[in-house]
PDB file of N, CA and C in Angstrom:
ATOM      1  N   UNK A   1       0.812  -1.199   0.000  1.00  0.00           N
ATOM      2  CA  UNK A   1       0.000   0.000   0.000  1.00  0.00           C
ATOM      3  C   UNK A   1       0.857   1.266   0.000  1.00  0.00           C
ATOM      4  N   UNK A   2       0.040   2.582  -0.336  1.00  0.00           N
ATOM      5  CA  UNK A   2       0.845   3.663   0.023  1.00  0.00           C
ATOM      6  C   UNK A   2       1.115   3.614   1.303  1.00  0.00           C
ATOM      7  N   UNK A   3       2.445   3.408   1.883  1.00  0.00           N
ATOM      8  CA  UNK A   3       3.014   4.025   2.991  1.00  0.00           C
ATOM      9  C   UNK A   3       3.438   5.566   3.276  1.00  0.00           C
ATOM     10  N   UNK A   4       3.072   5.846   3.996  1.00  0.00           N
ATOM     11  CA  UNK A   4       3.688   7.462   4.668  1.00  0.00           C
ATOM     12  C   UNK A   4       5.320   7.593   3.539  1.00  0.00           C
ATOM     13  N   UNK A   5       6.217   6.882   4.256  1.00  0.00           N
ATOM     14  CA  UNK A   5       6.969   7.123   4.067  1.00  0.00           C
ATOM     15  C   UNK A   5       7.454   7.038   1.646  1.00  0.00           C
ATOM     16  N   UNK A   6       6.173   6.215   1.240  1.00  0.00           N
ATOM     17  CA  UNK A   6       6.187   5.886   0.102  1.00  0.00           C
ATOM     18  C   UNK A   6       5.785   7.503  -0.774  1.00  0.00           C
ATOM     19  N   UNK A   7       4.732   7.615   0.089  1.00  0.00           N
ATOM     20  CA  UNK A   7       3.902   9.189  -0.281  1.00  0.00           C
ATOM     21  C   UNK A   7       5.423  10.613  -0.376  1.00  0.00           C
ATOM     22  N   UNK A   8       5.587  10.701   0.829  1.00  0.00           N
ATOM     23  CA  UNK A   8       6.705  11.619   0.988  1.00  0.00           C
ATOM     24  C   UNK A   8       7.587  11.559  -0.299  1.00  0.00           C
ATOM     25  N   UNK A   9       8.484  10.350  -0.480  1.00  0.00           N
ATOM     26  CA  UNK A   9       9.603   9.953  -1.192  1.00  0.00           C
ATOM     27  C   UNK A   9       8.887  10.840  -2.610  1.00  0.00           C
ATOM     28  N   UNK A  10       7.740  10.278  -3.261  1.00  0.00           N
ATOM     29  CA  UNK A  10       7.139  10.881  -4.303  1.00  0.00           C
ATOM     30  C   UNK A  10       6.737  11.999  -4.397  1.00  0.00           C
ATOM     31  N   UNK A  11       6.803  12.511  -3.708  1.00  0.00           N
ATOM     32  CA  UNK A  11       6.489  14.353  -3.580  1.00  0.00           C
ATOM     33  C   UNK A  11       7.607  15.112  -3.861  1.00  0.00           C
ATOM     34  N   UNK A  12       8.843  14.322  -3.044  1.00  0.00           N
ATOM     35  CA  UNK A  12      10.185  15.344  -2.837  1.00  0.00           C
ATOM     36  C   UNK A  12      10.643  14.973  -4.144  1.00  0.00           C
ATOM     37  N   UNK A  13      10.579  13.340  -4.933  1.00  0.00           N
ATOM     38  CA  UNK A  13      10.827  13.425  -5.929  1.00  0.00           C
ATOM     39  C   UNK A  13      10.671  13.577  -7.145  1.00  0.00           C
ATOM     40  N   UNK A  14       9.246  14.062  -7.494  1.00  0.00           N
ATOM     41  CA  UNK A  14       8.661  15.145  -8.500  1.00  0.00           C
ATOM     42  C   UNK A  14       9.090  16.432  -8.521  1.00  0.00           C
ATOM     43  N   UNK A  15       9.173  16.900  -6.994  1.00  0.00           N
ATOM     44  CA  UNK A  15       9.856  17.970  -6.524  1.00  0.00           C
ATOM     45  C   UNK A  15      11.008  18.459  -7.446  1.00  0.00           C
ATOM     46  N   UNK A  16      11.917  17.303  -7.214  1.00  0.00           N
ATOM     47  CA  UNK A  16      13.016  17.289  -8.123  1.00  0.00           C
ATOM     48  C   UNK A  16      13.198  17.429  -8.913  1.00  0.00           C
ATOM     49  N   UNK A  17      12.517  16.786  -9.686  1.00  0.00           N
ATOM     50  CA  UNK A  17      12.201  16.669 -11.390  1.00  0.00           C
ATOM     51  C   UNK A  17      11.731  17.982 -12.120  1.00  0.00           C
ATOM     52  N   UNK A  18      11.000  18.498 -11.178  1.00  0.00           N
ATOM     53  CA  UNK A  18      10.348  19.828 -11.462  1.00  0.00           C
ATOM     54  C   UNK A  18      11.658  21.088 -12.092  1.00  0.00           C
ATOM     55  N   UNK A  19      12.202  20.783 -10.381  1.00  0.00           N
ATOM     56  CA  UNK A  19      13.371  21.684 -10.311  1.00  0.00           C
ATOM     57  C   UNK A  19      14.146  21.299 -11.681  1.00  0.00           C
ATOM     58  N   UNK A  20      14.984  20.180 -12.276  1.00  0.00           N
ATOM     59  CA  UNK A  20      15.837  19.824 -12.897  1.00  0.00           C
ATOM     60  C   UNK A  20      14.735  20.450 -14.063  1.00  0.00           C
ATOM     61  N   UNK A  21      13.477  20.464 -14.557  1.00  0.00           N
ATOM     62  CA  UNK A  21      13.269  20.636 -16.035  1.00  0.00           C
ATOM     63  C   UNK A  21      13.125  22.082 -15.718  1.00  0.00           C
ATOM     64  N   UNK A  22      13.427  22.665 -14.484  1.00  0.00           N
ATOM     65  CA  UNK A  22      13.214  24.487 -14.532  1.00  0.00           C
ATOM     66  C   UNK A  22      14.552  24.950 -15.180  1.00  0.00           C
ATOM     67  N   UNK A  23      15.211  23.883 -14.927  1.00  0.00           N
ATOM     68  CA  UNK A  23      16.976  24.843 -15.627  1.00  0.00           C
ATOM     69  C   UNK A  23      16.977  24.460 -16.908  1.00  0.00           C
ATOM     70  N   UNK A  24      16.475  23.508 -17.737  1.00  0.00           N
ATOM     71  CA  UNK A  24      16.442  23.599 -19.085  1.00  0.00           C
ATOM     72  C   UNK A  24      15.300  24.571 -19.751  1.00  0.00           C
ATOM     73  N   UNK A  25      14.951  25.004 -18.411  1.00  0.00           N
ATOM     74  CA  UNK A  25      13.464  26.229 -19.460  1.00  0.00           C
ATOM     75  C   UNK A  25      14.047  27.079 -20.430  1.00  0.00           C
ATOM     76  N   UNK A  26      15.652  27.670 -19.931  1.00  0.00           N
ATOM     77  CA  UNK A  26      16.174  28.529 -21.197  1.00  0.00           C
ATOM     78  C   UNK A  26      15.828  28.191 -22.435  1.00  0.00           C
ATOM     79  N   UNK A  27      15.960  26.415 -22.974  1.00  0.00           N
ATOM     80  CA  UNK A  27      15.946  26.227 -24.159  1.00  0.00           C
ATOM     81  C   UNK A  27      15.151  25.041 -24.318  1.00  0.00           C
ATOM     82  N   UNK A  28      13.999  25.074 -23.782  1.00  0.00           N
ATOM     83  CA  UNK A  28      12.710  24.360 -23.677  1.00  0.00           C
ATOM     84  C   UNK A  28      11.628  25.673 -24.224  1.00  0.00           C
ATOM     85  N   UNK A  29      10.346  24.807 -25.092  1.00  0.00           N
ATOM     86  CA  UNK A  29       8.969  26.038 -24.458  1.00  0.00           C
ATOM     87  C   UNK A  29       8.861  24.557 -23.562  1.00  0.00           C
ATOM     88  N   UNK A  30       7.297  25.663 -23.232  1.00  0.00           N
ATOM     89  CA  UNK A  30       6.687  25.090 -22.289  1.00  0.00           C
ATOM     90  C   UNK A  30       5.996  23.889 -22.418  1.00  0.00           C
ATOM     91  N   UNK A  31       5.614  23.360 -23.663  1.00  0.00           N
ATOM     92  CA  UNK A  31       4.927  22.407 -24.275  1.00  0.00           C
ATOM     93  C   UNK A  31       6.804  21.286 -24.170  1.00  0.00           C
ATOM     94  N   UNK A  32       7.177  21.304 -24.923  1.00  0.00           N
ATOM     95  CA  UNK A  32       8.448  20.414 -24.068  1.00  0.00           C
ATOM     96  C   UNK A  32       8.536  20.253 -22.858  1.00  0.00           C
ATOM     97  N   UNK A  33       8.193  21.347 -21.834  1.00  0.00           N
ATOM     98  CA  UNK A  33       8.662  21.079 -20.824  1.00  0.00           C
ATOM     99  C   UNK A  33       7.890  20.510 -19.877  1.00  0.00           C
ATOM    100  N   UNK A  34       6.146  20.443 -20.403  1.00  0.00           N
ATOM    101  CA  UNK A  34       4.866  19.533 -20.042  1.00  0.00           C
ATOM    102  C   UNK A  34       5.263  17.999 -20.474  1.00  0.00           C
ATOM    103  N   UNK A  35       5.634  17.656 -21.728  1.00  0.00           N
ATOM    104  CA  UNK A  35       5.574  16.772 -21.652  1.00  0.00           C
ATOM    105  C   UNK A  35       6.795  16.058 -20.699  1.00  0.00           C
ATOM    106  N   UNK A  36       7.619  16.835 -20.614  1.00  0.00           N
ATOM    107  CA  UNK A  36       8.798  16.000 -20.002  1.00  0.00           C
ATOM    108  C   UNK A  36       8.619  16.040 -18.893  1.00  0.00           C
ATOM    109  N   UNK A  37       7.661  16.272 -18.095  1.00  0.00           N
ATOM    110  CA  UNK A  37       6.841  16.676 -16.792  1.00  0.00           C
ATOM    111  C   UNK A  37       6.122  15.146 -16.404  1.00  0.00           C
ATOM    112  N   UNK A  38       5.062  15.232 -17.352  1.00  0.00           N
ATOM    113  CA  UNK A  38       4.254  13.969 -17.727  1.00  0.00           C
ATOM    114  C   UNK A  38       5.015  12.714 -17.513  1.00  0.00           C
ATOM    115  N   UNK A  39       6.028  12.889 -18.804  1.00  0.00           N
ATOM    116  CA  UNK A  39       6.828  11.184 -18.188  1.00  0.00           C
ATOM    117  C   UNK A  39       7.286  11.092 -17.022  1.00  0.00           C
ATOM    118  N   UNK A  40       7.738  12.173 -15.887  1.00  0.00           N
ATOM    119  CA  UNK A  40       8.338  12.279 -14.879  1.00  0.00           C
ATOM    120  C   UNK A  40       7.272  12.158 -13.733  1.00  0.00           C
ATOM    121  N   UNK A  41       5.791  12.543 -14.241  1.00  0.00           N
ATOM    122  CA  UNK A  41       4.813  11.966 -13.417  1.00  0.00           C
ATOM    123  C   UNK A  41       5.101  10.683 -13.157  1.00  0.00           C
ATOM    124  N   UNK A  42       5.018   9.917 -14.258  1.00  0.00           N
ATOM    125  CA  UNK A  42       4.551   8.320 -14.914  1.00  0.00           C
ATOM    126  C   UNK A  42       5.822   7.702 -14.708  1.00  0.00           C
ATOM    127  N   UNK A  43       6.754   7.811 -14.228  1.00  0.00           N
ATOM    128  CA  UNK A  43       7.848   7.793 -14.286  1.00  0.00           C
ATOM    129  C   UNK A  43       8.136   7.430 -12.334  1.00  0.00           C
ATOM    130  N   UNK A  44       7.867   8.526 -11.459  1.00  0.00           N
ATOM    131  CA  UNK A  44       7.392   8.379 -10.429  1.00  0.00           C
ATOM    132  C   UNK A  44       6.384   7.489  -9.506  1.00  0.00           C
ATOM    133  N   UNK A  45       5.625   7.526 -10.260  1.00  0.00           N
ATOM    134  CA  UNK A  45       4.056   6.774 -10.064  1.00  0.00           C
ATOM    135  C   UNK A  45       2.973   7.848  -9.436  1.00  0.00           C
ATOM    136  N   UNK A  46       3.312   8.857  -9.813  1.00  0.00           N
ATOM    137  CA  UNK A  46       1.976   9.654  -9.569  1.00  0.00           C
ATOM    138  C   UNK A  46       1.013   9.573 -10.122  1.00  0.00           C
ATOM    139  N   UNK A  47      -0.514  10.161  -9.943  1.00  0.00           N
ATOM    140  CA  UNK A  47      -1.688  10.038 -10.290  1.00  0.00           C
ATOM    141  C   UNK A  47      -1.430  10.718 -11.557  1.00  0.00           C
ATOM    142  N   UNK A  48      -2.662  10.507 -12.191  1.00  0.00           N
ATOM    143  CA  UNK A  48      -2.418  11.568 -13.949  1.00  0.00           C
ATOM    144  C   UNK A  48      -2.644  12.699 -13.415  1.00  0.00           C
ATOM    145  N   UNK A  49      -3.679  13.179 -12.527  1.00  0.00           N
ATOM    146  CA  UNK A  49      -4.167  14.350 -12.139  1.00  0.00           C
ATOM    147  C   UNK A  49      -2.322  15.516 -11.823  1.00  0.00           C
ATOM    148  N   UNK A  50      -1.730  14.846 -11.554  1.00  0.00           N
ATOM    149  CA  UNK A  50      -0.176  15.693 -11.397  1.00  0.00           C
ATOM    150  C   UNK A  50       0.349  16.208 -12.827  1.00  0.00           C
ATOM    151  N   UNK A  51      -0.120  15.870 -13.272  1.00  0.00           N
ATOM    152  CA  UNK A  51       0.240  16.016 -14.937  1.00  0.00           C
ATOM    153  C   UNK A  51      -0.106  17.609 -15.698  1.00  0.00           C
ATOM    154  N   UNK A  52      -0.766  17.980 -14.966  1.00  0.00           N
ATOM    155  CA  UNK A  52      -1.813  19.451 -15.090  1.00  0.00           C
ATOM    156  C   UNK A  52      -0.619  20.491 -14.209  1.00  0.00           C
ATOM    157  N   UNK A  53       0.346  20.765 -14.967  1.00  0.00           N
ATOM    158  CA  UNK A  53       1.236  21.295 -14.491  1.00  0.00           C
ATOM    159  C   UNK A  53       1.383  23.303 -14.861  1.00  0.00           C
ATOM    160  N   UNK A  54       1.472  23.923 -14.042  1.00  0.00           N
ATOM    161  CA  UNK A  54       1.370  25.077 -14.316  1.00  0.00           C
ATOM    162  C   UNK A  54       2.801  25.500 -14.435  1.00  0.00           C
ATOM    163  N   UNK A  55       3.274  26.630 -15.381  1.00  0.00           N
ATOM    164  CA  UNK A  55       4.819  26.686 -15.689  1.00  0.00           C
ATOM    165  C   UNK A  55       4.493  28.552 -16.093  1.00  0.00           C
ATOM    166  N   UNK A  56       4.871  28.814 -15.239  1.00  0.00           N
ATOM    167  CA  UNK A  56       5.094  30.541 -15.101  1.00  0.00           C
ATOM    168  C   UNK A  56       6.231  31.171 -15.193  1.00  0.00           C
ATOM    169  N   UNK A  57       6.344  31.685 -16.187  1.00  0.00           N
ATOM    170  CA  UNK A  57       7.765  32.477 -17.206  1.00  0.00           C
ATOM    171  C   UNK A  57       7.796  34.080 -16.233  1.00  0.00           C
ATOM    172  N   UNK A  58       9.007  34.360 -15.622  1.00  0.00           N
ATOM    173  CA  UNK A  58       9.352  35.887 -15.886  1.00  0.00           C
ATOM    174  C   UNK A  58      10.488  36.040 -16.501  1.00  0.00           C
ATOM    175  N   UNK A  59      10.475  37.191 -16.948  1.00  0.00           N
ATOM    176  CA  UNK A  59      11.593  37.839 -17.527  1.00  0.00           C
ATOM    177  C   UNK A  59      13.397  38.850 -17.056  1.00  0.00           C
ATOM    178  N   UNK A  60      12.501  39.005 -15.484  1.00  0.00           N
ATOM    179  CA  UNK A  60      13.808  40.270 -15.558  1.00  0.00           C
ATOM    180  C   UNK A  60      13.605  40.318 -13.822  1.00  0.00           C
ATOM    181  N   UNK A  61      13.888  39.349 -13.081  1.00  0.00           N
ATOM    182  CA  UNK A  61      15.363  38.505 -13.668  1.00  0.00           C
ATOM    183  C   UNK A  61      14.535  37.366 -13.859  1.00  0.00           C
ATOM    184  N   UNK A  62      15.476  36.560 -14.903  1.00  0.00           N
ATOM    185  CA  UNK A  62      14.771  35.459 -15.597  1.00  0.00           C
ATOM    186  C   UNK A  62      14.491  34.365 -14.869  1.00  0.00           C
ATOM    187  N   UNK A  63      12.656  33.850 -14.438  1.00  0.00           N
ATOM    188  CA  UNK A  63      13.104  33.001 -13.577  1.00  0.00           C
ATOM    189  C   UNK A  63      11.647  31.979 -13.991  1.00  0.00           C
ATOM    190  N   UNK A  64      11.589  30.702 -13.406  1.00  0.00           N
ATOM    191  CA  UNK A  64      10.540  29.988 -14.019  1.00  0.00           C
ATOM    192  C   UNK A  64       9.484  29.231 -12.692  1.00  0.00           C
ATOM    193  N   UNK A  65       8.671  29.436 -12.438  1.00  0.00           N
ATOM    194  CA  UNK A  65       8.045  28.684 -11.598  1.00  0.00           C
ATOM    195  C   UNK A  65       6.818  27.575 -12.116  1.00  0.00           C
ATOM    196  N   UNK A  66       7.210  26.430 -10.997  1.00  0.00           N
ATOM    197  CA  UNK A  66       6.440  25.277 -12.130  1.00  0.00           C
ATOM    198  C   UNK A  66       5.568  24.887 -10.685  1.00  0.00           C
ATOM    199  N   UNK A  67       3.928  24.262 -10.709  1.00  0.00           N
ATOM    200  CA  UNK A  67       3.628  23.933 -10.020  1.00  0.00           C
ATOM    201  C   UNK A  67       2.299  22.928 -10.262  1.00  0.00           C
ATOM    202  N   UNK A  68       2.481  22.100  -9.318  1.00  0.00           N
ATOM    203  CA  UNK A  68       0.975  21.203  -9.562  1.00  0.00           C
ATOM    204  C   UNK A  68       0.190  20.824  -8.127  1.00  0.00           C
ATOM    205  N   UNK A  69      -1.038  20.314  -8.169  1.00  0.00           N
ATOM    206  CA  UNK A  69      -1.286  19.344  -7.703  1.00  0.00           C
ATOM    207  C   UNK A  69      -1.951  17.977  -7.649  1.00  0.00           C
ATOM    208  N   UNK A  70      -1.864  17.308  -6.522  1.00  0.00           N
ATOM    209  CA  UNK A  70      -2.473  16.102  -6.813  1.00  0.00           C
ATOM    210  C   UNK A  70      -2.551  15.578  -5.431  1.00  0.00           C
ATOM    211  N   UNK A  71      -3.949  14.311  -5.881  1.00  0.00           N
ATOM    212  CA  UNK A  71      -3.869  13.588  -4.117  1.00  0.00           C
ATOM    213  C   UNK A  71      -3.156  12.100  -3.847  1.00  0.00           C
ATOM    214  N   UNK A  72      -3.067  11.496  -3.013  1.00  0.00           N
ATOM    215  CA  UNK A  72      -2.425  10.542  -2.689  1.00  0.00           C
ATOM    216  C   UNK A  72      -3.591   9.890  -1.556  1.00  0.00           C
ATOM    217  N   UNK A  73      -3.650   8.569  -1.613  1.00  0.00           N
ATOM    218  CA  UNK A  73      -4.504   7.942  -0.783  1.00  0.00           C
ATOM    219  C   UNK A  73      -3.497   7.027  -0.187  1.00  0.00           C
ATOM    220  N   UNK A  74      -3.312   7.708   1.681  1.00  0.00           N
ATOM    221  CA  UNK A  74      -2.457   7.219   2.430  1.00  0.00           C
ATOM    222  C   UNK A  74      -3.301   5.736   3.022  1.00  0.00           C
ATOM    223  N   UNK A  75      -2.503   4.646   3.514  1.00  0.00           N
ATOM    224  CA  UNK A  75      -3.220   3.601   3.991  1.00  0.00           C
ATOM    225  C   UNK A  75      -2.332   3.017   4.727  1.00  0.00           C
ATOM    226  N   UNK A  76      -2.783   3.601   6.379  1.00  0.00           N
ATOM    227  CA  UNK A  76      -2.120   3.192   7.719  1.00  0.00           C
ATOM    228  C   UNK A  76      -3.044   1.930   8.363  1.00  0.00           C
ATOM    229  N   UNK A  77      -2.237   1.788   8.781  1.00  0.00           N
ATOM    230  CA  UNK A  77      -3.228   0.808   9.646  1.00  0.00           C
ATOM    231  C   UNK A  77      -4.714   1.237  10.462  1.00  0.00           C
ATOM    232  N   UNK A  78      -5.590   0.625  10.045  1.00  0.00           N
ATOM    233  CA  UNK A  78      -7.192   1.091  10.405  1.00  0.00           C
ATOM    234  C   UNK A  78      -7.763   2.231  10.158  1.00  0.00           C
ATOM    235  N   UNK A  79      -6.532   3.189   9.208  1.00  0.00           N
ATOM    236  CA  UNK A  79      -6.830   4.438   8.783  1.00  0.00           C
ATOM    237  C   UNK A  79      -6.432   4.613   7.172  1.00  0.00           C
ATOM    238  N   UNK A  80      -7.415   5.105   6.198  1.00  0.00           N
ATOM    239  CA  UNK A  80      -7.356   5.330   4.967  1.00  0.00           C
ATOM    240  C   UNK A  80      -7.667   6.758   4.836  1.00  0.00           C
ATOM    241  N   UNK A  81      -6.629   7.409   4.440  1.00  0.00           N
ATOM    242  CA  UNK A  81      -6.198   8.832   4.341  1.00  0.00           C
ATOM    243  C   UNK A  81      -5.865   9.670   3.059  1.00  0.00           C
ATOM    244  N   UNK A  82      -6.704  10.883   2.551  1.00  0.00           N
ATOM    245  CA  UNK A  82      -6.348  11.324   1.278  1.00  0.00           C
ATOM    246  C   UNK A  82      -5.685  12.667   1.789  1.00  0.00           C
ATOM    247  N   UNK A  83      -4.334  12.694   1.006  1.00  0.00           N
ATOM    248  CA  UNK A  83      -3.578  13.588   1.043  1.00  0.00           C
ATOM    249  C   UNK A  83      -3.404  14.552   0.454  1.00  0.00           C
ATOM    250  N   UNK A  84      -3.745  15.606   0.569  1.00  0.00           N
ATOM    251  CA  UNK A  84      -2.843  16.596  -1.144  1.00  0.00           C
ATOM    252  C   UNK A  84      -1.612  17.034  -0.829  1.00  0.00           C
ATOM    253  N   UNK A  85      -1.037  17.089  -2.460  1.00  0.00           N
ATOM    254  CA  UNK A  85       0.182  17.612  -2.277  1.00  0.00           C
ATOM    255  C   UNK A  85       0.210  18.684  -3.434  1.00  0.00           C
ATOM    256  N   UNK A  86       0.889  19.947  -2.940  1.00  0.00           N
ATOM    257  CA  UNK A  86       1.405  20.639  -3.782  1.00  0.00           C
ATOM    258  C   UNK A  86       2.397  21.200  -4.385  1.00  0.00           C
ATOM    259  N   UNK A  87       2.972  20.560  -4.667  1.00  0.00           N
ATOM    260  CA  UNK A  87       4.483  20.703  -5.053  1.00  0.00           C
ATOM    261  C   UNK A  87       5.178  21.878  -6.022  1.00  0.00           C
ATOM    262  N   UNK A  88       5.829  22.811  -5.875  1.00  0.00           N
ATOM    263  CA  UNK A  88       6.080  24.143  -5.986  1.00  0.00           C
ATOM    264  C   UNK A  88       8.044  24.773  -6.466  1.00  0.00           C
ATOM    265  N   UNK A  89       8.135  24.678  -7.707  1.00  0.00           N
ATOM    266  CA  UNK A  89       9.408  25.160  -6.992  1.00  0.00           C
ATOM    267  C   UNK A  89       9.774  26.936  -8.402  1.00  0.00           C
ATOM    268  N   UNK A  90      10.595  27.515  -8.193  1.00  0.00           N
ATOM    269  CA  UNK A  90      11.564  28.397  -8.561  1.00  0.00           C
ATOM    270  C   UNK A  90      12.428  28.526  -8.867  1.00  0.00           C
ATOM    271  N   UNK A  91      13.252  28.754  -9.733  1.00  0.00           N
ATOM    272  CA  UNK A  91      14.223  28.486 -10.433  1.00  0.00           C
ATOM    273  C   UNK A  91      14.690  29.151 -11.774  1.00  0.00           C
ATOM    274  N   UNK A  92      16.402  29.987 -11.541  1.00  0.00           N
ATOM    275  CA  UNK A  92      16.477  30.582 -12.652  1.00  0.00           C
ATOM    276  C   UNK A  92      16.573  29.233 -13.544  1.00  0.00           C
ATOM    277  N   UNK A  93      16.519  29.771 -14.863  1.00  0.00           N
ATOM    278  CA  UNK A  93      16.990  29.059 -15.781  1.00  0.00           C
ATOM    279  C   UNK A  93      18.477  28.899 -16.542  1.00  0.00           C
TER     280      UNK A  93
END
């Protein structure tokens, strides 16, 4: 089942992924940088719903913010738990 500790691991490491496709935004659009998002969902094992990724361009100083969310259905013992997560990051390019 999802464990606590299974849930976490997948958050911080979308997290990641996020971050790593924010530094190729220089020479990505954004449609590259969805899909390479997507496999990194699917890739993870996140829900599709994570896939709906928002990717916000500034200019001066150049910087990219990418963000989603999605839920996770935790399952502790005698307790079945839905989680959200929103995972967020910043990053020049």
């Amino acid at each position: 089942g999802n464990t606590i500790g299974r849930v976490w691991w997948r958050y911080y490491e979308i997290q990641d992924r996020m971050r790593g496709a924010g530094h190729f935004a220089g020479t990505q659009n954004d449609v590259a940088l969805q899909k390479r998002l997507a496999a990194d969902v699917d890739d993870v094992g996140l829900p599709a719903e994570a896939k709906r990724f928002r990717i916000t361009r500034v200019e001066n100083p150049p910087q990219i913010t990418i963000s989603t969310e999605y839920d996770e259905l935790l399952q502790l013992p005698f307790v079945h738990k839905v989680m959200k997560f929103r995972p967020r990051v910043t990053v020049r390019p």
